[in-house]
C-alpha atoms as a PDB file:
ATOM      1  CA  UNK A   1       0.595  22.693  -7.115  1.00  0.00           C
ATOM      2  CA  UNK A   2       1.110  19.802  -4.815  1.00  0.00           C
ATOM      3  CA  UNK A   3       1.795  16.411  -6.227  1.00  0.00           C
ATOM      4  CA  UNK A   4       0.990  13.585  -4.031  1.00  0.00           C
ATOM      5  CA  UNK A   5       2.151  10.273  -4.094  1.00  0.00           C
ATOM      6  CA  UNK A   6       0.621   7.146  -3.139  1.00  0.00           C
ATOM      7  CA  UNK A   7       1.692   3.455  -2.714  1.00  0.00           C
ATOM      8  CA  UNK A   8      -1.123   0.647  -2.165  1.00  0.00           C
ATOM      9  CA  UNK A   9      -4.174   3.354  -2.189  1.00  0.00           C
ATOM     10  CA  UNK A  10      -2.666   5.172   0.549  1.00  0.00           C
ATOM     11  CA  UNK A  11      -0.751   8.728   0.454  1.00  0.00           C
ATOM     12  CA  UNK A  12       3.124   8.472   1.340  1.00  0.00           C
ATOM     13  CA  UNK A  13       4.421  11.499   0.270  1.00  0.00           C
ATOM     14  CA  UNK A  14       3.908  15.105  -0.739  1.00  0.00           C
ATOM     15  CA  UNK A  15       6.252  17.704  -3.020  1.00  0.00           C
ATOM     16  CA  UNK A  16       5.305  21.192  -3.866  1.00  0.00           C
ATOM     17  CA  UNK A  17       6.273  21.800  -7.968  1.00  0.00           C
ATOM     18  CA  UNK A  18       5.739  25.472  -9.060  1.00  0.00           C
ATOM     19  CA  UNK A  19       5.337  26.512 -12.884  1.00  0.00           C
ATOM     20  CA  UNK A  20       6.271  29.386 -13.619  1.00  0.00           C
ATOM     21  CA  UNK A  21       5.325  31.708 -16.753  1.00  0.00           C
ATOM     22  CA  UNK A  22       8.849  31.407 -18.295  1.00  0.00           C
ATOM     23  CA  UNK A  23       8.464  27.741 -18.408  1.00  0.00           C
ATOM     24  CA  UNK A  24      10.604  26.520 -15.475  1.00  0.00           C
ATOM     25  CA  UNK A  25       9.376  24.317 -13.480  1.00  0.00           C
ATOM     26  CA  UNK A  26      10.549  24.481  -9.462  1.00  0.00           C
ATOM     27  CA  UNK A  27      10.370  21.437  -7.795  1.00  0.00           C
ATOM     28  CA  UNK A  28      10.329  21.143  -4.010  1.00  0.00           C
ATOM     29  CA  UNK A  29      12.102  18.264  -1.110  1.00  0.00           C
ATOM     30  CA  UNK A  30       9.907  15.599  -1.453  1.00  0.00           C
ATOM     31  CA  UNK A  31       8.389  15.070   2.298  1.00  0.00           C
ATOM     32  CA  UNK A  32       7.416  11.233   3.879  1.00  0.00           C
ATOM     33  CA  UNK A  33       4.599  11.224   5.040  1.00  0.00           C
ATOM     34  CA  UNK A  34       3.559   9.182   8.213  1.00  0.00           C
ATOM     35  CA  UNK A  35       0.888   7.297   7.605  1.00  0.00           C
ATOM     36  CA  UNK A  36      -0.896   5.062  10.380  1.00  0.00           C
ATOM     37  CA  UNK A  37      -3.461   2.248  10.183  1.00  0.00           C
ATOM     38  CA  UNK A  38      -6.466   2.874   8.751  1.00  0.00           C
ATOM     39  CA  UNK A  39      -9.129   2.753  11.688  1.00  0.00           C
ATOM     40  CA  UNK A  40     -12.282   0.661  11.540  1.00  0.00           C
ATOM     41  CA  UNK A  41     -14.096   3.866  11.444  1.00  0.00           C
ATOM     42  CA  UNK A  42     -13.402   7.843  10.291  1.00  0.00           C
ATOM     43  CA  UNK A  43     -12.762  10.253  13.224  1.00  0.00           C
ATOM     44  CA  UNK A  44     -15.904  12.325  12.822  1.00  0.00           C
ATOM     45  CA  UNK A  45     -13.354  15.127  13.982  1.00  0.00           C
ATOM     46  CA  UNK A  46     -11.565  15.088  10.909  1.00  0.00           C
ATOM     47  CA  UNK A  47     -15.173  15.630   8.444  1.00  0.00           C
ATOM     48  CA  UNK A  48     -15.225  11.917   7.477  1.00  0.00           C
ATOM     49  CA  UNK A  49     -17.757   9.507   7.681  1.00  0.00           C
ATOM     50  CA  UNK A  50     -17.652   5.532   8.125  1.00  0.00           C
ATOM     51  CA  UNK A  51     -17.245   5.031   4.214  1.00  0.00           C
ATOM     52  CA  UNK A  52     -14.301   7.504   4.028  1.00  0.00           C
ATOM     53  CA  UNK A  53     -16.398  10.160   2.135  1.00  0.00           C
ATOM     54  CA  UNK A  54     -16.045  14.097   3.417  1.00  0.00           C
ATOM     55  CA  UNK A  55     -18.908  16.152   4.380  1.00  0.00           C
END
């Protein structure tokens, strides 16, 4: 699975942690994520619409 982290309603940062039948957990880097402005409107390109909902 993928936990994702967020600060102020926006994502930051991802880390993969893997749980495997024995138990263990693995726990990957965790990766910064680059996060610009949020625009006025969602890029249509990217499945969003103006309220930030996904087709």
């Amino acid at each position: 699975m993928t936990l994702l982290t967020y600060r102020d309603g926006r994502p930051v940062g991802v880390q993969a942690v893997t749980l495997q039948t024995t138990g263990v957990f693995e726990v990957g880097d965790f990766v910064v994520l680059s996060v610009a402005d949020a625009p006025d409107q969602a890029d249509p390109a990217l499945g969003g619409d103006v309220m930030g909902g996904r087709s």
